[in-house]
N, C-alpha and C. Protein backbone atom coordinates (compact mmCIF):
# COMPACT_ATOMS: atom_id res chain seq x y z
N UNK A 1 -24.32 -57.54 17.80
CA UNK A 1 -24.24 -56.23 17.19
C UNK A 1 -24.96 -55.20 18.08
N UNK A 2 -24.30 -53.94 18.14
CA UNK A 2 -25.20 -52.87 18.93
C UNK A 2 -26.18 -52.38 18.80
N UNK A 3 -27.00 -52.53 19.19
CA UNK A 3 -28.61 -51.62 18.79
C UNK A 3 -28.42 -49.61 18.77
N UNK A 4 -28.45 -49.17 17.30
CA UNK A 4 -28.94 -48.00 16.99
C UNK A 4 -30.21 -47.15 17.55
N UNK A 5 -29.78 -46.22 18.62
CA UNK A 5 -31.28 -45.39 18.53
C UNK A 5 -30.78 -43.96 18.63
N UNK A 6 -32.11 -43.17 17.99
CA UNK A 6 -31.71 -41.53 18.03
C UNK A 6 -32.59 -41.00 18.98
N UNK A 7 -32.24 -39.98 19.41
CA UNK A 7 -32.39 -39.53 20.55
C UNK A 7 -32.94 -37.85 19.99
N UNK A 8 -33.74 -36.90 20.86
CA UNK A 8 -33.89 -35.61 20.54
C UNK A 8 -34.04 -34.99 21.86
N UNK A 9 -32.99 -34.25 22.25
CA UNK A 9 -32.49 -33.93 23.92
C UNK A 9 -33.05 -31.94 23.51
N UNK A 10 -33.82 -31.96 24.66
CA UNK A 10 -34.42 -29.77 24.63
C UNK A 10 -34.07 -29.70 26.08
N UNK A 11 -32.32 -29.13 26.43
CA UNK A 11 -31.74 -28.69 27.37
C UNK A 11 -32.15 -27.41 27.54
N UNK A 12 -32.24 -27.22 29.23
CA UNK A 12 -32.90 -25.85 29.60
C UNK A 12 -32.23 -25.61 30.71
N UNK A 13 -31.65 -24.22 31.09
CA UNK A 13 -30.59 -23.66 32.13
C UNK A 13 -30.14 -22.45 31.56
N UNK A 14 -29.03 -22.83 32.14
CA UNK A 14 -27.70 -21.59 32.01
C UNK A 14 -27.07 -22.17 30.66
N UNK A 15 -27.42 -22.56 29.11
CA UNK A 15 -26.78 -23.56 28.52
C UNK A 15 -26.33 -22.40 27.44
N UNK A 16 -26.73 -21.19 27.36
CA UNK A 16 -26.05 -20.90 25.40
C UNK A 16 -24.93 -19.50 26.40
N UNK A 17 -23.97 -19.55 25.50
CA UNK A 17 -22.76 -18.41 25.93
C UNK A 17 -21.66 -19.08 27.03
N UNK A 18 -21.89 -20.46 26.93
CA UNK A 18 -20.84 -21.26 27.82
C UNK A 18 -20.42 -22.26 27.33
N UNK A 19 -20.28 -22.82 25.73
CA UNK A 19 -19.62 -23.60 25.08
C UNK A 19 -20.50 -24.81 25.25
N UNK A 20 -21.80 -24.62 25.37
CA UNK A 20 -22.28 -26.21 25.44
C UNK A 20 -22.33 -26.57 24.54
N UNK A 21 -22.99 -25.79 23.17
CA UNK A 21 -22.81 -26.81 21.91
C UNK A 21 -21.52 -27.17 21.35
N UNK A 22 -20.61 -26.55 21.50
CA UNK A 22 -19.40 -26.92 21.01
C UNK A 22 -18.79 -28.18 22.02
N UNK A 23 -18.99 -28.17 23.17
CA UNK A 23 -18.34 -28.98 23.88
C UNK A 23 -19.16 -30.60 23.69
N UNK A 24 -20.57 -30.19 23.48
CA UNK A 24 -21.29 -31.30 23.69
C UNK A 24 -21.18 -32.18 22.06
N UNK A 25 -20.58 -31.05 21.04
CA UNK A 25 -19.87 -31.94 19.63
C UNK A 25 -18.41 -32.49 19.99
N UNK A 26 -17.93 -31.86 20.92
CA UNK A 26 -16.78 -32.50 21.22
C UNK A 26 -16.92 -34.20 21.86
N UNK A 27 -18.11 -34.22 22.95
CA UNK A 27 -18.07 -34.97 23.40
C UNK A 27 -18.65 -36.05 22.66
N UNK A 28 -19.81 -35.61 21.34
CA UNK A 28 -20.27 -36.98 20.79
C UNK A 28 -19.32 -37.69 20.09
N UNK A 29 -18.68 -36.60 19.20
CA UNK A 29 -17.31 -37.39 17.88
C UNK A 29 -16.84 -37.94 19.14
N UNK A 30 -16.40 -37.93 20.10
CA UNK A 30 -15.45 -38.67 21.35
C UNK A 30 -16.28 -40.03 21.24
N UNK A 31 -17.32 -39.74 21.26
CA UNK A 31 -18.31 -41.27 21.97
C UNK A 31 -18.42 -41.66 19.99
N UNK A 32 -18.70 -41.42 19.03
CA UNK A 32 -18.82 -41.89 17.93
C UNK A 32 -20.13 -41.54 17.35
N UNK A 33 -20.83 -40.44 18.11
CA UNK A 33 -22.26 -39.94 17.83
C UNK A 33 -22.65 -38.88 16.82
N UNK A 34 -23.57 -39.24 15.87
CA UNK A 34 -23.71 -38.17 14.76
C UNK A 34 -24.86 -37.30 14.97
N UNK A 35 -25.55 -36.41 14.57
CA UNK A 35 -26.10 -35.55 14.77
C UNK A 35 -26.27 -33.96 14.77
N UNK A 36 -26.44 -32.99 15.68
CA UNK A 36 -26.52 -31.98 15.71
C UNK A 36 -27.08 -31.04 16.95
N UNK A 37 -26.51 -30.07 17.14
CA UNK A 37 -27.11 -28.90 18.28
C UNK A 37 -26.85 -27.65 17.96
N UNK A 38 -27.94 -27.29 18.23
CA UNK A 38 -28.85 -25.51 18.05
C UNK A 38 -29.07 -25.22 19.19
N UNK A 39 -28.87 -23.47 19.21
CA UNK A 39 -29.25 -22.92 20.27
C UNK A 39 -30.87 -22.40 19.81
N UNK A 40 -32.26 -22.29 20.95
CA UNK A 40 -32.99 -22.24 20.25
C UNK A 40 -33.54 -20.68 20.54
N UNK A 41 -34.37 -19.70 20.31
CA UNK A 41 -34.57 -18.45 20.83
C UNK A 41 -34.54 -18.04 21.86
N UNK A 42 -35.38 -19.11 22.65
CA UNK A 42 -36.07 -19.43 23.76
C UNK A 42 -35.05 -19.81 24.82
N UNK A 43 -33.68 -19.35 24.27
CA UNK A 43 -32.19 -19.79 25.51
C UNK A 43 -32.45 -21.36 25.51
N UNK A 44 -32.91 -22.14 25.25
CA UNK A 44 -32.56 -23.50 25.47
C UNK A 44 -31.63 -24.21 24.47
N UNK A 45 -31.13 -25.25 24.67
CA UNK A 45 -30.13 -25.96 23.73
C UNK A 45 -31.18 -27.46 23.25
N UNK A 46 -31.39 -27.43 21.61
CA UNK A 46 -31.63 -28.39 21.01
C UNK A 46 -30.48 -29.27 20.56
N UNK A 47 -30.56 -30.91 21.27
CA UNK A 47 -30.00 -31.59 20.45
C UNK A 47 -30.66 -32.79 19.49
N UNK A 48 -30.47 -33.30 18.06
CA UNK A 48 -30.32 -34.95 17.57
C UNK A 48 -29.41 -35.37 17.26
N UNK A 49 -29.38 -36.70 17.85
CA UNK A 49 -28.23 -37.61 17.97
C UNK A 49 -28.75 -38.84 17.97
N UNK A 50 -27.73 -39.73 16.90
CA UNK A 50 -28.25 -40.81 17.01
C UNK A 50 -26.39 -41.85 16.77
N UNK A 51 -26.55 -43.25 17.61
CA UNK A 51 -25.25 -43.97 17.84
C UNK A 51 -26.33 -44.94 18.57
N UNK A 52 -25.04 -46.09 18.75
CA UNK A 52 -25.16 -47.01 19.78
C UNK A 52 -26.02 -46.61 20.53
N UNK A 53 -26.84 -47.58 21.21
CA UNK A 53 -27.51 -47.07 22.46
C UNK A 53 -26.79 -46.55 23.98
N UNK A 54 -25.47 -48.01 23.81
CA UNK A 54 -24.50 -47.53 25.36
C UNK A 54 -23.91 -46.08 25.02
N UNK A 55 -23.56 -45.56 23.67
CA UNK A 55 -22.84 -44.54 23.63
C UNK A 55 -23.90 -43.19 23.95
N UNK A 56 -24.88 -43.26 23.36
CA UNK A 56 -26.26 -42.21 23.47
C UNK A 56 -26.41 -42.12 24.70
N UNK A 57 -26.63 -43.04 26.00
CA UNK A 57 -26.97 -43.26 27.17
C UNK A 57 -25.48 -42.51 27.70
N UNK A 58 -24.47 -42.42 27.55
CA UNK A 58 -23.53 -41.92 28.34
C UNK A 58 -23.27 -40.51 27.48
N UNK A 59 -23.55 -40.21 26.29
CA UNK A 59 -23.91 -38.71 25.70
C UNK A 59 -25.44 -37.78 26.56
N UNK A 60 -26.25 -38.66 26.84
CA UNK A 60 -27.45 -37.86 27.47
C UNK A 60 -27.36 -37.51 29.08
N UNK A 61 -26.00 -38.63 29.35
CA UNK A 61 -25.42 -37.96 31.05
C UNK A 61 -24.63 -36.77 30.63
N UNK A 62 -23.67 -37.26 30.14
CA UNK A 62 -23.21 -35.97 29.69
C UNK A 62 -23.98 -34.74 29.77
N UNK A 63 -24.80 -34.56 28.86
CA UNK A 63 -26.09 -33.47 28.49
C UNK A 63 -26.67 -32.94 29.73
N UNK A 64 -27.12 -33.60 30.76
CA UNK A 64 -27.42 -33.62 32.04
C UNK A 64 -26.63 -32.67 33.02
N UNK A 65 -25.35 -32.76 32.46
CA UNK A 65 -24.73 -32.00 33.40
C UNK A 65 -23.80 -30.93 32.74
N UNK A 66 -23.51 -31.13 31.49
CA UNK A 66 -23.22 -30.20 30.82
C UNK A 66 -21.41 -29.96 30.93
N UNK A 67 -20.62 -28.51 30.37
CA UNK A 67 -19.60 -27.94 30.69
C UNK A 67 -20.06 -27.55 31.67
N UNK A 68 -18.60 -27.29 32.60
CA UNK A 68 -18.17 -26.51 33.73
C UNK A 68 -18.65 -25.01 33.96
N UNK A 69 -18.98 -24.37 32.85
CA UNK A 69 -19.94 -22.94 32.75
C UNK A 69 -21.23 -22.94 32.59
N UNK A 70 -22.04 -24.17 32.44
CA UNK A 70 -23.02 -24.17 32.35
C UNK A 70 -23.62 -24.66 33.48
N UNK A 71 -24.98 -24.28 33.73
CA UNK A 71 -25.83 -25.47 34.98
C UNK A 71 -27.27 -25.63 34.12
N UNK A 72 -27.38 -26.97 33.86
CA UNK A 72 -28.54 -27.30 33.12
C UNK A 72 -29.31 -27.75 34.26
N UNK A 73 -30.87 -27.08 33.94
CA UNK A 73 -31.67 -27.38 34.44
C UNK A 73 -32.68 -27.99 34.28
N UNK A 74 -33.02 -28.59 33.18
CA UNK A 74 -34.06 -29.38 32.89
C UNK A 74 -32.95 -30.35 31.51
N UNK A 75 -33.26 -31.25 31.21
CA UNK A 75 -33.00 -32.35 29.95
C UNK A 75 -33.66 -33.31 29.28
N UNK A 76 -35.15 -32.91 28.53
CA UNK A 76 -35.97 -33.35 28.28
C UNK A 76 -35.61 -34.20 27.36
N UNK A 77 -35.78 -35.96 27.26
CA UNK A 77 -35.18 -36.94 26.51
C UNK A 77 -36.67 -37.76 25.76
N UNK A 78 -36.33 -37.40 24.42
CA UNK A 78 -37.66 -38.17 23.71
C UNK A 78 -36.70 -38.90 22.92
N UNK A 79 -37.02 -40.41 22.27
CA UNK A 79 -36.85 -41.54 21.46
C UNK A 79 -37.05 -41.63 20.42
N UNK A 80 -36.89 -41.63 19.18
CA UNK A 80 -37.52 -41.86 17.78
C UNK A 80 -36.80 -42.69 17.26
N UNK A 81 -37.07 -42.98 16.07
CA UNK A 81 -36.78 -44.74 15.29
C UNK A 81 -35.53 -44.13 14.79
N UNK A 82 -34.54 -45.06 14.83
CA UNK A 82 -33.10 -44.32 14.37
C UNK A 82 -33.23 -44.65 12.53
N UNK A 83 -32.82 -43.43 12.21
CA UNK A 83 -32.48 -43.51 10.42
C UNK A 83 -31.03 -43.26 10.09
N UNK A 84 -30.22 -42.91 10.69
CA UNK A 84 -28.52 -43.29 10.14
C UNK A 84 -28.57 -42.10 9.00
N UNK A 85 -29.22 -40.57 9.26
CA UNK A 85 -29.31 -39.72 8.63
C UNK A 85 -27.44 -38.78 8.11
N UNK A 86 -26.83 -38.97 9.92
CA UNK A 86 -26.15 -38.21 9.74
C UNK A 86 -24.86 -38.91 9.64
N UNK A 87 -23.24 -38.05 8.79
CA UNK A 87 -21.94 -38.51 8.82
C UNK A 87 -21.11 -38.05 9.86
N UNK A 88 -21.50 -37.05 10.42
CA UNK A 88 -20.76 -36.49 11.88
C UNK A 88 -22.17 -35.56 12.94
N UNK A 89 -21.32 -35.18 13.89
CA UNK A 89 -21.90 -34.27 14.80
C UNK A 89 -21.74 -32.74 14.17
N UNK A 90 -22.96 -32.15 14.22
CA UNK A 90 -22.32 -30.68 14.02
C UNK A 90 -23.04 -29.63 14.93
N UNK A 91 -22.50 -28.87 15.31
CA UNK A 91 -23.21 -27.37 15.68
C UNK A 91 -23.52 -26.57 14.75
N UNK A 92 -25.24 -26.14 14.72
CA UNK A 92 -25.42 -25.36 13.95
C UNK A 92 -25.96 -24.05 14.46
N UNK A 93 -26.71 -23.07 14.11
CA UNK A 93 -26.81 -21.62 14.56
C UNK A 93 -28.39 -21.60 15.04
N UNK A 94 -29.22 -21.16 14.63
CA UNK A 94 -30.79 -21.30 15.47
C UNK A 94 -31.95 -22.01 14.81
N UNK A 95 -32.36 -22.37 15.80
CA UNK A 95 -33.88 -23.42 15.24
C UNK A 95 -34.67 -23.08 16.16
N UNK A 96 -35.98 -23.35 15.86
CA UNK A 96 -37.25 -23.06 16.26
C UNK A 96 -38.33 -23.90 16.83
């Protein structure tokens, strides 16, 4: 069976006004990943996500490099105990 972990990704660049959160919900429902991303005041992109570990690990490359309009420059990746909180991926509007 696959091992569950969630993930909490604070993307920093060129990331809000170029479809990253929308693209980067595109790309988790693709991989089977639930969660969420906010743009945060501070121009950076907050994500949590939690799936498979192989699927999370190829969602946080993803993240890394982003859409084609974006250039991410930093992708800060912290670990926490997975809880199976969420039923899909969503984009939501601002967090803090």
């Amino acid at each position: 069976m696959a091992e569950n972990i969630r993930a909490r990704l604070l993307v920093s660049g060129r990331v809000q006004g170029v479809f990253y959160r929308r693209l980067a919900q595109v790309k988790a429902r693709e991989l089977g990943i639930t969660g969420w991303a906010h743009n945060l005041i501070d121009g950076e992109v907050g994500i949590l996500c939690e799936g498979e570990k192989e699927k999370i690990e190829q969602f946080i490359d993803w993240c890394k490099q982003g859409p084609p309009l974006s250039k991410v420059e930093n992708c800060e990746v912290e670990y926490e105990e997975y809880k199976g909180e969420f039923t899909n991926f969503e984009v939501r509007e601002f967090g803090f």
